[in-house]
Protein backbone atom coordinates (compact mmCIF):
# COMPACT_ATOMS: atom_id res chain seq x y z
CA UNK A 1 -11.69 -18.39 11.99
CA UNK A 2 -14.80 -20.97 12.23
CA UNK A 3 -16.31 -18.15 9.60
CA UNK A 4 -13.28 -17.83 7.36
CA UNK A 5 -12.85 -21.94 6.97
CA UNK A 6 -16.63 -22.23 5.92
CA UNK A 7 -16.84 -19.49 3.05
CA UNK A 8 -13.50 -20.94 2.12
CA UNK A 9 -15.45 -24.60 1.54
CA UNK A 10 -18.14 -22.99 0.09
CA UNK A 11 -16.33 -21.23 -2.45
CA UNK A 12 -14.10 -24.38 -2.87
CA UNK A 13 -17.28 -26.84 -3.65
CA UNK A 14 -18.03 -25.84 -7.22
CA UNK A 15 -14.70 -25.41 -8.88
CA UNK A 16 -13.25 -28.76 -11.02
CA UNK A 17 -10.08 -30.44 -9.64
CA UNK A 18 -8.29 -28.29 -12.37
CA UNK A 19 -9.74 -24.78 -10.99
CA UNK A 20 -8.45 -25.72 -7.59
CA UNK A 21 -5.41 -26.53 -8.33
CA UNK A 22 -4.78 -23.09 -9.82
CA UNK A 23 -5.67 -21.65 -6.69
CA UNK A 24 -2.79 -23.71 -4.81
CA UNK A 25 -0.58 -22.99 -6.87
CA UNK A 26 -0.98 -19.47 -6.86
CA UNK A 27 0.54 -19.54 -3.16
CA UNK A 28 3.41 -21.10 -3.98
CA UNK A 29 4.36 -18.38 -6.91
CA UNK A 30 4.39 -15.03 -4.31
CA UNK A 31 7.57 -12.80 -3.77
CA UNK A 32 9.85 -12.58 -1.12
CA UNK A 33 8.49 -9.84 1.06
CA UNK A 34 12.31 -9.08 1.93
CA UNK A 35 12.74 -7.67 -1.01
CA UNK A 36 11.76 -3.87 -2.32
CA UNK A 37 8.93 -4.01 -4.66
CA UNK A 38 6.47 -1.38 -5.78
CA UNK A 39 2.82 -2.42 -4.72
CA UNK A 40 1.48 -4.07 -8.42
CA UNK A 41 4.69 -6.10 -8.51
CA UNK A 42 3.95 -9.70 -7.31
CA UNK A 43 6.51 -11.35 -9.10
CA UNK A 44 7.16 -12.68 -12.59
CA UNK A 45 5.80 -16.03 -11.99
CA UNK A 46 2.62 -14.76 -10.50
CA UNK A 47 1.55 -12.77 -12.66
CA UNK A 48 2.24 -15.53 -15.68
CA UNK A 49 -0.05 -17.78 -13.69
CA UNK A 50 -2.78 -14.79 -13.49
CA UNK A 51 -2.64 -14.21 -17.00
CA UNK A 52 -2.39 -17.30 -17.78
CA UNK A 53 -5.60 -18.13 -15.74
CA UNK A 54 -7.29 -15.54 -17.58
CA UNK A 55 -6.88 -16.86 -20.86
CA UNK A 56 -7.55 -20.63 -19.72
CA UNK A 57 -10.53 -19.61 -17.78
CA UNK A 58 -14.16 -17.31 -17.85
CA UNK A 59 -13.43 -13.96 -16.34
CA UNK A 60 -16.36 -15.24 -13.34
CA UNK A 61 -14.00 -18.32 -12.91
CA UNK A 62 -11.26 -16.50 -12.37
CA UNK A 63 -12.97 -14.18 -9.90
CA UNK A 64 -13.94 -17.60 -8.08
CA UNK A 65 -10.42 -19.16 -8.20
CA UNK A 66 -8.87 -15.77 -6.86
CA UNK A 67 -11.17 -15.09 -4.02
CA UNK A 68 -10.54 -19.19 -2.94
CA UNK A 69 -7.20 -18.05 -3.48
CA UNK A 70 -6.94 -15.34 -0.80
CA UNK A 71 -9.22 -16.98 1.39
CA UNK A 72 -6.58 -20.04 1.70
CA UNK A 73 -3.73 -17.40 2.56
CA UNK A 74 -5.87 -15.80 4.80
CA UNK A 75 -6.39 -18.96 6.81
CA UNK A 76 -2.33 -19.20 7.01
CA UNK A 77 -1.98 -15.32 7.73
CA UNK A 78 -1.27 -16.20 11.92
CA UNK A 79 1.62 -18.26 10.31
CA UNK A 80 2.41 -15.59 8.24
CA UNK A 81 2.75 -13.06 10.76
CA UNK A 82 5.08 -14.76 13.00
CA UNK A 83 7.49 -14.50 10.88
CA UNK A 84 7.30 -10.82 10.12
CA UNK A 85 8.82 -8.46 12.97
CA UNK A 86 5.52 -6.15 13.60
CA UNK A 87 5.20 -4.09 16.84
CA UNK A 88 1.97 -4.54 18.73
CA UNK A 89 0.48 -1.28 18.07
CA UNK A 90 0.20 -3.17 14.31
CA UNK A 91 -0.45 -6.30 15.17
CA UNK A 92 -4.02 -5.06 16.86
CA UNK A 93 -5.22 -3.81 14.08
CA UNK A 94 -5.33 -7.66 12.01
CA UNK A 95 -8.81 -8.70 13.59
CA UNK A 96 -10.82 -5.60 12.53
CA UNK A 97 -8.75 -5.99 8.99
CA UNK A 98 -9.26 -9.82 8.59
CA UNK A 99 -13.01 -8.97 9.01
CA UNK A 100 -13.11 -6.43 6.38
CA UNK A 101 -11.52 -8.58 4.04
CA UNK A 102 -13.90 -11.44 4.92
CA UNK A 103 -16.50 -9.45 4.51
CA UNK A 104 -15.60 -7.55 0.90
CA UNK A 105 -15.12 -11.01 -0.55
CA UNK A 106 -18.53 -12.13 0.86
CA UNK A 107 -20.58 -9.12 -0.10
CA UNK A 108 -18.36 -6.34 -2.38
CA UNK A 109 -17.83 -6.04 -6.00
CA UNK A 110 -15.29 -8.84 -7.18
CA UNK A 111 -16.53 -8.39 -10.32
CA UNK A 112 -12.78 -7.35 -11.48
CA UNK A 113 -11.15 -9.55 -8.92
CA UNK A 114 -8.00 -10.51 -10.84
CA UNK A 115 -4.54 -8.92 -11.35
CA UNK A 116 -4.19 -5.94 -12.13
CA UNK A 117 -7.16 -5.00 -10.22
CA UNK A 118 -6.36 -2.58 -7.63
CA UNK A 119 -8.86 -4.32 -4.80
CA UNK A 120 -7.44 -8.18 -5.46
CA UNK A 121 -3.17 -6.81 -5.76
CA UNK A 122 -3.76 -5.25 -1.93
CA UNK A 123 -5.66 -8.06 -0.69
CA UNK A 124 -2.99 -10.22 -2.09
CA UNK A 125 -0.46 -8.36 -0.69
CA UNK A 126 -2.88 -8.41 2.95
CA UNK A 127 -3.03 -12.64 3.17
CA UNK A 128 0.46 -12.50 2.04
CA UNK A 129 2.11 -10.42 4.67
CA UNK A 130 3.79 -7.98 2.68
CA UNK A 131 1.12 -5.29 3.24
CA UNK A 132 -0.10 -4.42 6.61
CA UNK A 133 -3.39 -2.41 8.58
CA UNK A 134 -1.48 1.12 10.03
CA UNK A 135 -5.19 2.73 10.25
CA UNK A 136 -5.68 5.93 8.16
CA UNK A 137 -3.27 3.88 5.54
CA UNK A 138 -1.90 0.81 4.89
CA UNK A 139 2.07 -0.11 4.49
CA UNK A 140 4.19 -1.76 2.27
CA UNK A 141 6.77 -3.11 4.32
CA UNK A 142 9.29 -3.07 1.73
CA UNK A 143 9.27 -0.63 -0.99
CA UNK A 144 11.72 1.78 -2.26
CA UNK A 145 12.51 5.21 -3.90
CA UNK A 146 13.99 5.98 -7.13
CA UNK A 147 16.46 8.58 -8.49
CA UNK A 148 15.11 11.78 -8.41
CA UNK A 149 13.92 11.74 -4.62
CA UNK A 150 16.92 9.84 -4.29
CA UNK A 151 19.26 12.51 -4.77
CA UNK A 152 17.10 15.24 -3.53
CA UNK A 153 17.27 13.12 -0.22
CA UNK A 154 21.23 13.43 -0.69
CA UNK A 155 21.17 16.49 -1.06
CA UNK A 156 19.41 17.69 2.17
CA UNK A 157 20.93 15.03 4.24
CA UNK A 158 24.68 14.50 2.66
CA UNK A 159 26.39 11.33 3.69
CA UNK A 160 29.98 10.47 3.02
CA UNK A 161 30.25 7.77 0.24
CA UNK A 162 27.64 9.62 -2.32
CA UNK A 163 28.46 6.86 -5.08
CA UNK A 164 27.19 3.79 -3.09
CA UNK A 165 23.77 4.98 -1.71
CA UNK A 166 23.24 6.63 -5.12
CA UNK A 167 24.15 3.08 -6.34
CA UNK A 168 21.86 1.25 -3.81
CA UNK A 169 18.73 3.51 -3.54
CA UNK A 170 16.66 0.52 -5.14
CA UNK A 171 17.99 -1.94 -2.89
CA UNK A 172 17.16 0.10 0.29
CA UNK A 173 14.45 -0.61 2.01
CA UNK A 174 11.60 2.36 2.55
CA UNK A 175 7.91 1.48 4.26
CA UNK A 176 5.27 3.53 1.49
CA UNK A 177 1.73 4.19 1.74
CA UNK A 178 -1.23 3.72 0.41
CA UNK A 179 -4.70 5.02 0.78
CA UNK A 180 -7.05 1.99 1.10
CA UNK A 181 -10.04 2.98 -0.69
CA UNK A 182 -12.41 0.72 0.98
CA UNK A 183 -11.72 1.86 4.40
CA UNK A 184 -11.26 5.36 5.03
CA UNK A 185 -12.89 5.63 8.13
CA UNK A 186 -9.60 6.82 9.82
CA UNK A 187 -8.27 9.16 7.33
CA UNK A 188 -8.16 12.14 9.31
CA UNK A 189 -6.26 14.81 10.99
CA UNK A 190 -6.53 12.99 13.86
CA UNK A 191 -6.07 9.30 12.31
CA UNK A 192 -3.04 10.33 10.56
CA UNK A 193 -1.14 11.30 14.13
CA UNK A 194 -2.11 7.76 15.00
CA UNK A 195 -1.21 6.09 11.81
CA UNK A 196 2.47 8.24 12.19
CA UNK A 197 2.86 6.93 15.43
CA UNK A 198 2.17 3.64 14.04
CA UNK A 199 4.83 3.76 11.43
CA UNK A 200 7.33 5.48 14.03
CA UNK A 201 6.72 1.94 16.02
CA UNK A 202 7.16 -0.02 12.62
CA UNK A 203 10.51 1.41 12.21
CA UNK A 204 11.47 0.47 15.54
CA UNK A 205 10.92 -2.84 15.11
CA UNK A 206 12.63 -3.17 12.14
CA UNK A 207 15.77 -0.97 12.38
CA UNK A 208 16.58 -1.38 8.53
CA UNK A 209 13.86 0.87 6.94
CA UNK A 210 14.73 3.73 5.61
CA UNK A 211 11.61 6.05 6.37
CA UNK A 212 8.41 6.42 4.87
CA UNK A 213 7.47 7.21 1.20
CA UNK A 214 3.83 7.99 -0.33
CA UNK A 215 3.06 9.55 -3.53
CA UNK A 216 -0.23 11.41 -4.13
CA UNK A 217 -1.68 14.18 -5.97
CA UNK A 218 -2.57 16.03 -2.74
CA UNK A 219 1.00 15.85 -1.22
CA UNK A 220 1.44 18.52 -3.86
CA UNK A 221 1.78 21.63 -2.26
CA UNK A 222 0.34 23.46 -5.02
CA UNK A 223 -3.08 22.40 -3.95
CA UNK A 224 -3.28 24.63 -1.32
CA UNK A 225 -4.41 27.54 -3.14
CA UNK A 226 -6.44 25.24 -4.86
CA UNK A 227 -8.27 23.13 -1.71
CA UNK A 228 -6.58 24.81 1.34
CA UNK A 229 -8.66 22.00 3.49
CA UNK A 230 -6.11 19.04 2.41
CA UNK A 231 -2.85 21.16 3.40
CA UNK A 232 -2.57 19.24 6.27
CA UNK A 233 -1.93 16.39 4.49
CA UNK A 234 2.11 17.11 3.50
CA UNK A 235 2.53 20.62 5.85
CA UNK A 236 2.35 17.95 9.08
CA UNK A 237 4.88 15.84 8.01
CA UNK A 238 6.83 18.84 5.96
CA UNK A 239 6.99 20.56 9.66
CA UNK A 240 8.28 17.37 11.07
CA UNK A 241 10.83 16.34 8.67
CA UNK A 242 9.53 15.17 5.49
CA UNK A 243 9.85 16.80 2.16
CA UNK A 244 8.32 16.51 -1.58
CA UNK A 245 9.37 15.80 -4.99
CA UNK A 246 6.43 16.94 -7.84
CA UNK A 247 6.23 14.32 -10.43
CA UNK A 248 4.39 13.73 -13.38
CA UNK A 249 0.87 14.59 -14.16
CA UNK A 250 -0.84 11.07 -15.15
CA UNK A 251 -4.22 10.00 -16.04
CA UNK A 252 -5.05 8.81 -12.92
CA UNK A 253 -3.90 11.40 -10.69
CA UNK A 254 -6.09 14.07 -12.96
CA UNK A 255 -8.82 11.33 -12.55
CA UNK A 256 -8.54 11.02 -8.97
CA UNK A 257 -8.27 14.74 -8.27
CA UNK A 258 -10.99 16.28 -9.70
CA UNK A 259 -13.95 13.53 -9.39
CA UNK A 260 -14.59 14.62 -5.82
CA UNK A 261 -14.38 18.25 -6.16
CA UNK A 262 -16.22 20.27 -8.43
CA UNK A 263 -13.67 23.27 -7.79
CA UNK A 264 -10.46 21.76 -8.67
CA UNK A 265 -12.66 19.87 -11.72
CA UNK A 266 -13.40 23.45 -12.88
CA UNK A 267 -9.83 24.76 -12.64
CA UNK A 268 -8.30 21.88 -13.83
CA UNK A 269 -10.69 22.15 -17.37
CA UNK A 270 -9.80 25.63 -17.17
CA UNK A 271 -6.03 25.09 -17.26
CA UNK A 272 -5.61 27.18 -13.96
CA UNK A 273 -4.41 23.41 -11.89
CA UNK A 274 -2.67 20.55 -12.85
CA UNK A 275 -2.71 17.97 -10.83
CA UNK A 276 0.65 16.17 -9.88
CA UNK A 277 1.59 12.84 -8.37
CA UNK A 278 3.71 14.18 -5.68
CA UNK A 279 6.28 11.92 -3.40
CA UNK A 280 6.29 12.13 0.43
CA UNK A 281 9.54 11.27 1.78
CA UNK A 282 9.79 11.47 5.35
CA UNK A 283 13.11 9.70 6.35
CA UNK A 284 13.77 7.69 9.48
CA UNK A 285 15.70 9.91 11.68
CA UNK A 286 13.15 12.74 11.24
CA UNK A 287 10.15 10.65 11.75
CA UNK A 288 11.99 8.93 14.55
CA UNK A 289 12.56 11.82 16.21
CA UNK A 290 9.42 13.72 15.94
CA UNK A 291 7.75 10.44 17.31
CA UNK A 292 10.33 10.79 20.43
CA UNK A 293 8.83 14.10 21.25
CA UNK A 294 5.21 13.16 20.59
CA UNK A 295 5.64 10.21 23.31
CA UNK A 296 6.86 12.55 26.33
């Protein structure tokens, strides 16, 4: 902690009274972690203050006011914490996590560090508690699902009143995952069991979640004609419970897909694959009880 208080006075030292400020009050304009929110939504008033930053200040000043930002949060994260109901197996993983952090703003590329930048929105989300370490992935702790999986959940698991959870399925809780690019150390076969387990201990803790969503390109079984190696990836959880809904083909998910493999670049140019951002949904009682037998 000795660490994290001196970077944050060294990056505090050069900003004006008036750049300071807008780091406090940053802190004071985050969500309600309570309440479902896809991972780029901080609220309204957040992201006024970040745009409005952006147009007050030099992009390299706004980079500075962000990371003193985050660095302030991070200093109240233990506070944080206590209020958030996180099983231990979670809770371990915060000291190797706060040093990452510590260590990307010190030394990584914060060139972009602003909103909508993908690195600053999950650190954000890190300090302010509504993110947290799993291992192979990170969680949202409160996200949700929309429509279309909505109903395809309904359909393979009917439940009685069909109008109100149809009604409610943005209001109802779901942990979903993310792959931190940063730190993929642990995303393997053998990392995901432990990041499962993980979740399966999440969900005890906090008996309201739903399940688990994720949405990827390569949950989409498709792929396995097309990289076979990454099947594991939605057959484990498939086997276990889960199931998938194929989405849309964006941008990004061709980007994402074929910059790391020259084979689905070439068959994706050639109009043989399409990559799709696919949904994971792995509901509670399935992952709940797949993580019963596991344990014994």
């Amino acid at each position: 902690m000795d660490e994290v208080r001196a970077f944050h006075e060294a990056l505090l030292a050069p900003l004006s009274a008036q750049e300071a400020d807008a780091a406090a009050a940053l802190g004071g304009l985050l969500p309600d972690w309570q309440a479902p929110r896809l991972y780029h939504d901080l609220s309204d008033a957040f992201i006024r203050q970040q745009t409005a930053m952006q147009g007050m200040f030099a992009p390299e000043v706004c980079v500075q006011i962000n990371r003193l930002f985050v660095v302030q949060q991070l200093l109240k994260l233990d506070g944080t914490l206590a209020e958030r109901p996180l099983p231990p197996e979670i809770l371990a993983l915060y000291p190797a996590a706060r040093q990452r952090l510590l260590h990307f703003l010190q030394h990584g590329d914060v060139s972009e560090y602003f909103y909508p930048h993908e690195n600053f929105v999950k650190d954000v989300r890190f300090v302010a508690g509504m993110t947290v370490p799993a291992g192979a992935m990170i969680l949202d702790l409160r996200s949700y699902i929309g429509w279309k999986p909505s109903l395809t959940l309904l359909q393979k698991n009917p439940l009685p009143v069909f109008m109100r959870f149809a009604g409610s399925c943005y209001r109802r809780p779901w942990l979903r995952a993310h792959i931190e690019m940063r730190y993929r150390d642990e995303f393997t076969p053998d990392g995901l069991e432990d990041f499962y387990r993980r979740t399966a201990a999440l969900l005890r803790a906090q008996p309201q979640l739903q399940g688990i969503v994720a949405s990827s390109w390569f949950y989409d079984p498709m792929l396995e004609s097309v990289s076979p190696r990454l099947k594991h990836l939605w057959q484990v959880p498939m086997a276990r419970g889960a199931f998938v809904v194929r989405g849309y083909s964006g941008a990004y998910d061709v980007e994402m897909a074929t910059k790391t493999s020259a084979t689905r670049r070439r068959l994706y140019e050639a109009g043989v694959y399409q990559p799709s951002c696919t949904l994971l949904v792995w509901p509670r009682k399935a992952l709940m009880a797949w993580a019963g037998k596991a344990s014994l």
